[in-house]
PDB file of N, CA and C in Angstrom:
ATOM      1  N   UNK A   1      11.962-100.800 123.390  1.00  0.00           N
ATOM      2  CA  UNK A   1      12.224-101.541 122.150  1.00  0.00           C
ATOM      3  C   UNK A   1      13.516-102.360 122.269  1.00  0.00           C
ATOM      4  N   UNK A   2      14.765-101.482 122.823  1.00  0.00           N
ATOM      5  CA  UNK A   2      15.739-102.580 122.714  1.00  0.00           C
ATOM      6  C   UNK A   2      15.792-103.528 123.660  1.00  0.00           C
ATOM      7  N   UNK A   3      14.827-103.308 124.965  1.00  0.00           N
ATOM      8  CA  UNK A   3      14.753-104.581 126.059  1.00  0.00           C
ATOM      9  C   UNK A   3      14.182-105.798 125.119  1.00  0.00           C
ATOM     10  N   UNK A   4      12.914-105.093 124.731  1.00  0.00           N
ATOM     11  CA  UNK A   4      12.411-106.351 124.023  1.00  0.00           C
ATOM     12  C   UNK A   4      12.894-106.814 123.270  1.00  0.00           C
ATOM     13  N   UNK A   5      13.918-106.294 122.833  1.00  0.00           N
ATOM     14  CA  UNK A   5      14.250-107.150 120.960  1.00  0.00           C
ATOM     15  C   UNK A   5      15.878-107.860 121.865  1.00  0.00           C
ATOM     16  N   UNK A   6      16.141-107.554 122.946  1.00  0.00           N
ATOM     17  CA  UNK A   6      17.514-108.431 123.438  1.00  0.00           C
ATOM     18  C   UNK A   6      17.011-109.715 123.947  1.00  0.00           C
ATOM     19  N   UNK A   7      15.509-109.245 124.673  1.00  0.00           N
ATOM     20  CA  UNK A   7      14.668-110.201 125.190  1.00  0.00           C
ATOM     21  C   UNK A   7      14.875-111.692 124.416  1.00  0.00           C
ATOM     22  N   UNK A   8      13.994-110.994 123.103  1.00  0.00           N
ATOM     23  CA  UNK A   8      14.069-112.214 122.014  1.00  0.00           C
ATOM     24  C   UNK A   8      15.081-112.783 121.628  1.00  0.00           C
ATOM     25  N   UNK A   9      16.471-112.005 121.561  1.00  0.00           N
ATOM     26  CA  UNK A   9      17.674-112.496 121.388  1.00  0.00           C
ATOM     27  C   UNK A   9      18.019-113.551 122.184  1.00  0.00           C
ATOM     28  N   UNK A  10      17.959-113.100 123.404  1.00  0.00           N
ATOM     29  CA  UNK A  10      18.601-113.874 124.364  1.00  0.00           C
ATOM     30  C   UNK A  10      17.704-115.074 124.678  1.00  0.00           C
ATOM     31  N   UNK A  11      15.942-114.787 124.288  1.00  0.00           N
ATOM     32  CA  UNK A  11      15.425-116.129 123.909  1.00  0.00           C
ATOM     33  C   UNK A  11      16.159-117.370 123.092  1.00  0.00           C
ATOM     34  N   UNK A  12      16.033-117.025 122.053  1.00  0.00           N
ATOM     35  CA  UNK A  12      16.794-117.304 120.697  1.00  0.00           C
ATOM     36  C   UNK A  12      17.752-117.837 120.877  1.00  0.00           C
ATOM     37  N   UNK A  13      18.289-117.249 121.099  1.00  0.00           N
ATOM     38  CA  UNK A  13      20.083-117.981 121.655  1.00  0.00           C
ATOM     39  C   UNK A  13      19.797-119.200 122.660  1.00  0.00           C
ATOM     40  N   UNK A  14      19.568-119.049 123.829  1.00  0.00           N
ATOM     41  CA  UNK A  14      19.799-119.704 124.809  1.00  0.00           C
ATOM     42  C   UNK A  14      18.552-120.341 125.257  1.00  0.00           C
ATOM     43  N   UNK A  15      18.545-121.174 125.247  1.00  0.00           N
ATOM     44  CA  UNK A  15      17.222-122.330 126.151  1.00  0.00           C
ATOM     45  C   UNK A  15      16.502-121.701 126.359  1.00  0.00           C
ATOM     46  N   UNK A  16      15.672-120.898 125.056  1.00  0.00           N
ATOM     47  CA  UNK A  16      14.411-120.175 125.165  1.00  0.00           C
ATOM     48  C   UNK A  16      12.809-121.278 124.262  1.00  0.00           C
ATOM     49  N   UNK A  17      13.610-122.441 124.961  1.00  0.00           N
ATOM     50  CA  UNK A  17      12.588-123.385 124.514  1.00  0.00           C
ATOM     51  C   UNK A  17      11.106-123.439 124.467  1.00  0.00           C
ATOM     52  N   UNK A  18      11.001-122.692 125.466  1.00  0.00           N
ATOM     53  CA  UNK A  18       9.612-123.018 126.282  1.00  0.00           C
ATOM     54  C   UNK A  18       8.637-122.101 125.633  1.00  0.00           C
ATOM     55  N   UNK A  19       9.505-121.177 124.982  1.00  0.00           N
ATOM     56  CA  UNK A  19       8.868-120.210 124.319  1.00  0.00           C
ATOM     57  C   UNK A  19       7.885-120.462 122.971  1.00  0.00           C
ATOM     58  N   UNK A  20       9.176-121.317 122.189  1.00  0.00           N
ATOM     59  CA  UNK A  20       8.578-121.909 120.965  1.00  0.00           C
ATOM     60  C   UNK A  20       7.854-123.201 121.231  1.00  0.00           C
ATOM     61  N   UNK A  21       7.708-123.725 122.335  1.00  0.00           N
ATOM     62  CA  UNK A  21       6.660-124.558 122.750  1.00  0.00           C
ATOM     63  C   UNK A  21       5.410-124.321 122.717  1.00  0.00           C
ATOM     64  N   UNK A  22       5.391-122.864 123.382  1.00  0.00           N
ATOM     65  CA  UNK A  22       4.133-122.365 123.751  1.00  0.00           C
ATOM     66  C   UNK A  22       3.417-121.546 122.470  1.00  0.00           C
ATOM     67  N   UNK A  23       4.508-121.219 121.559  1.00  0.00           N
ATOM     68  CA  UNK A  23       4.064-120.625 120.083  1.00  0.00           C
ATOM     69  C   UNK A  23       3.647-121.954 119.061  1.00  0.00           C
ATOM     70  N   UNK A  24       4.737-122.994 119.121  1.00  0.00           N
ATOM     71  CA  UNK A  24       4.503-123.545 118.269  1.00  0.00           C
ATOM     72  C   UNK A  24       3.447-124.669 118.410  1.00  0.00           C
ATOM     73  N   UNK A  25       2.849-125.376 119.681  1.00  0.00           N
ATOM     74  CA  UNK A  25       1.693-126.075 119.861  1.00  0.00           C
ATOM     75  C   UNK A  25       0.937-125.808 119.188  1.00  0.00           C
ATOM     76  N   UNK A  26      -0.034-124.028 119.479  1.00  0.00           N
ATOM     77  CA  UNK A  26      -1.238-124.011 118.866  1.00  0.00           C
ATOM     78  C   UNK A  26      -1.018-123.789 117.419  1.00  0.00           C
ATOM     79  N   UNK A  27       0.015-123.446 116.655  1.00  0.00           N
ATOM     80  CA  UNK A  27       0.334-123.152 115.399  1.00  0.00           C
ATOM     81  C   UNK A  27       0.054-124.402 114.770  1.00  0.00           C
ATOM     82  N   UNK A  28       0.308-126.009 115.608  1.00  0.00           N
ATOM     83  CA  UNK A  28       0.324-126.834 114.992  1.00  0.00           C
ATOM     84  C   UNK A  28      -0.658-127.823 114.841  1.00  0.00           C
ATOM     85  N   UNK A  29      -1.634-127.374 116.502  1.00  0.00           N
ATOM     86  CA  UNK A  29      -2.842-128.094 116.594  1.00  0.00           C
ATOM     87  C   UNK A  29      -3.725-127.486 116.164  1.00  0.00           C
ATOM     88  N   UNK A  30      -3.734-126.250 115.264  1.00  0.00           N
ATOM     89  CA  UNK A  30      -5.297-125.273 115.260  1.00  0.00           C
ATOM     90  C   UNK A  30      -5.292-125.897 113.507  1.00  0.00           C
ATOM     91  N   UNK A  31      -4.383-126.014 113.169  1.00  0.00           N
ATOM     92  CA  UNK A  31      -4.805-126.940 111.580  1.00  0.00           C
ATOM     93  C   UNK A  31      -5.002-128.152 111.504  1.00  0.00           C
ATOM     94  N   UNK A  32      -4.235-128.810 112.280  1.00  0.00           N
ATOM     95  CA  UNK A  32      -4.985-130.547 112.429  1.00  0.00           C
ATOM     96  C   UNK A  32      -6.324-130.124 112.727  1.00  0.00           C
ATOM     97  N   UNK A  33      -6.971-129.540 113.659  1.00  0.00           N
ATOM     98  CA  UNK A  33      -8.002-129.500 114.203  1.00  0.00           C
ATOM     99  C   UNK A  33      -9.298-129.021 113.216  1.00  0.00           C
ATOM    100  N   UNK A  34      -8.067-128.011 112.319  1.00  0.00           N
ATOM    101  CA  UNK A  34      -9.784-127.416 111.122  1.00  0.00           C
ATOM    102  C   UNK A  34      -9.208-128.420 109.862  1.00  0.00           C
ATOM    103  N   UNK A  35      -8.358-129.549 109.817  1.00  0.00           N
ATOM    104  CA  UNK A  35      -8.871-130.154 108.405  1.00  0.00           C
ATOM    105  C   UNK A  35      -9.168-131.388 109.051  1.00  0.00           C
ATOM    106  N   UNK A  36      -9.469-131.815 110.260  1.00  0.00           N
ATOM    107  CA  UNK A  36     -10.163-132.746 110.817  1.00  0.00           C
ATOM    108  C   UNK A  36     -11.599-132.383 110.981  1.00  0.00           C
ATOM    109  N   UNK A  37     -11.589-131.703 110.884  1.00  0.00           N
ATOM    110  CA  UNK A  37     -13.359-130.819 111.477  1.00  0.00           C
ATOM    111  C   UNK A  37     -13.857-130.679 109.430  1.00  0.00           C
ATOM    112  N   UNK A  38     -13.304-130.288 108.827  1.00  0.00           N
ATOM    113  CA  UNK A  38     -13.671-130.609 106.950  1.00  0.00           C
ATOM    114  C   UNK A  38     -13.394-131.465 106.255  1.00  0.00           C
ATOM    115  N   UNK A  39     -12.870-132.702 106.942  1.00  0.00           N
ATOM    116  CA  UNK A  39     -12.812-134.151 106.350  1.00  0.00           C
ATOM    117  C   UNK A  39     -13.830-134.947 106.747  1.00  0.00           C
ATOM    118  N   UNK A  40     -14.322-134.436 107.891  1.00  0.00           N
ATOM    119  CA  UNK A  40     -15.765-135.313 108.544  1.00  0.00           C
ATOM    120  C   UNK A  40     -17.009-134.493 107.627  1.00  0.00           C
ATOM    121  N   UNK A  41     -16.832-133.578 107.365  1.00  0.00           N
ATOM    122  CA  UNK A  41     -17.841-132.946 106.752  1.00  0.00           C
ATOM    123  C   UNK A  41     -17.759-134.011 105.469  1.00  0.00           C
TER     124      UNK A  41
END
């Protein structure tokens, strides 16, 4: 538990960019994608 939670810290802090890249893409393309898919409807 505390590896992981320094893990995230030290994400967090420091040029743990790549991280919220990889979280925040699909967070941002999976809703364009379903109110594009119910506007064609």
């Amino acid at each position: 538990m505390m590896n992981h939670a320094d893990g995230w810290m030290g994400g967090l802090a420091g040029g743990g960019m790549w991280d919220w890249t990889v979280v925040g893409v699909p967070v941002v393309v999976l809703p364009v994608v379903v109110i594009s898919r119910l506007s064609k409807i």
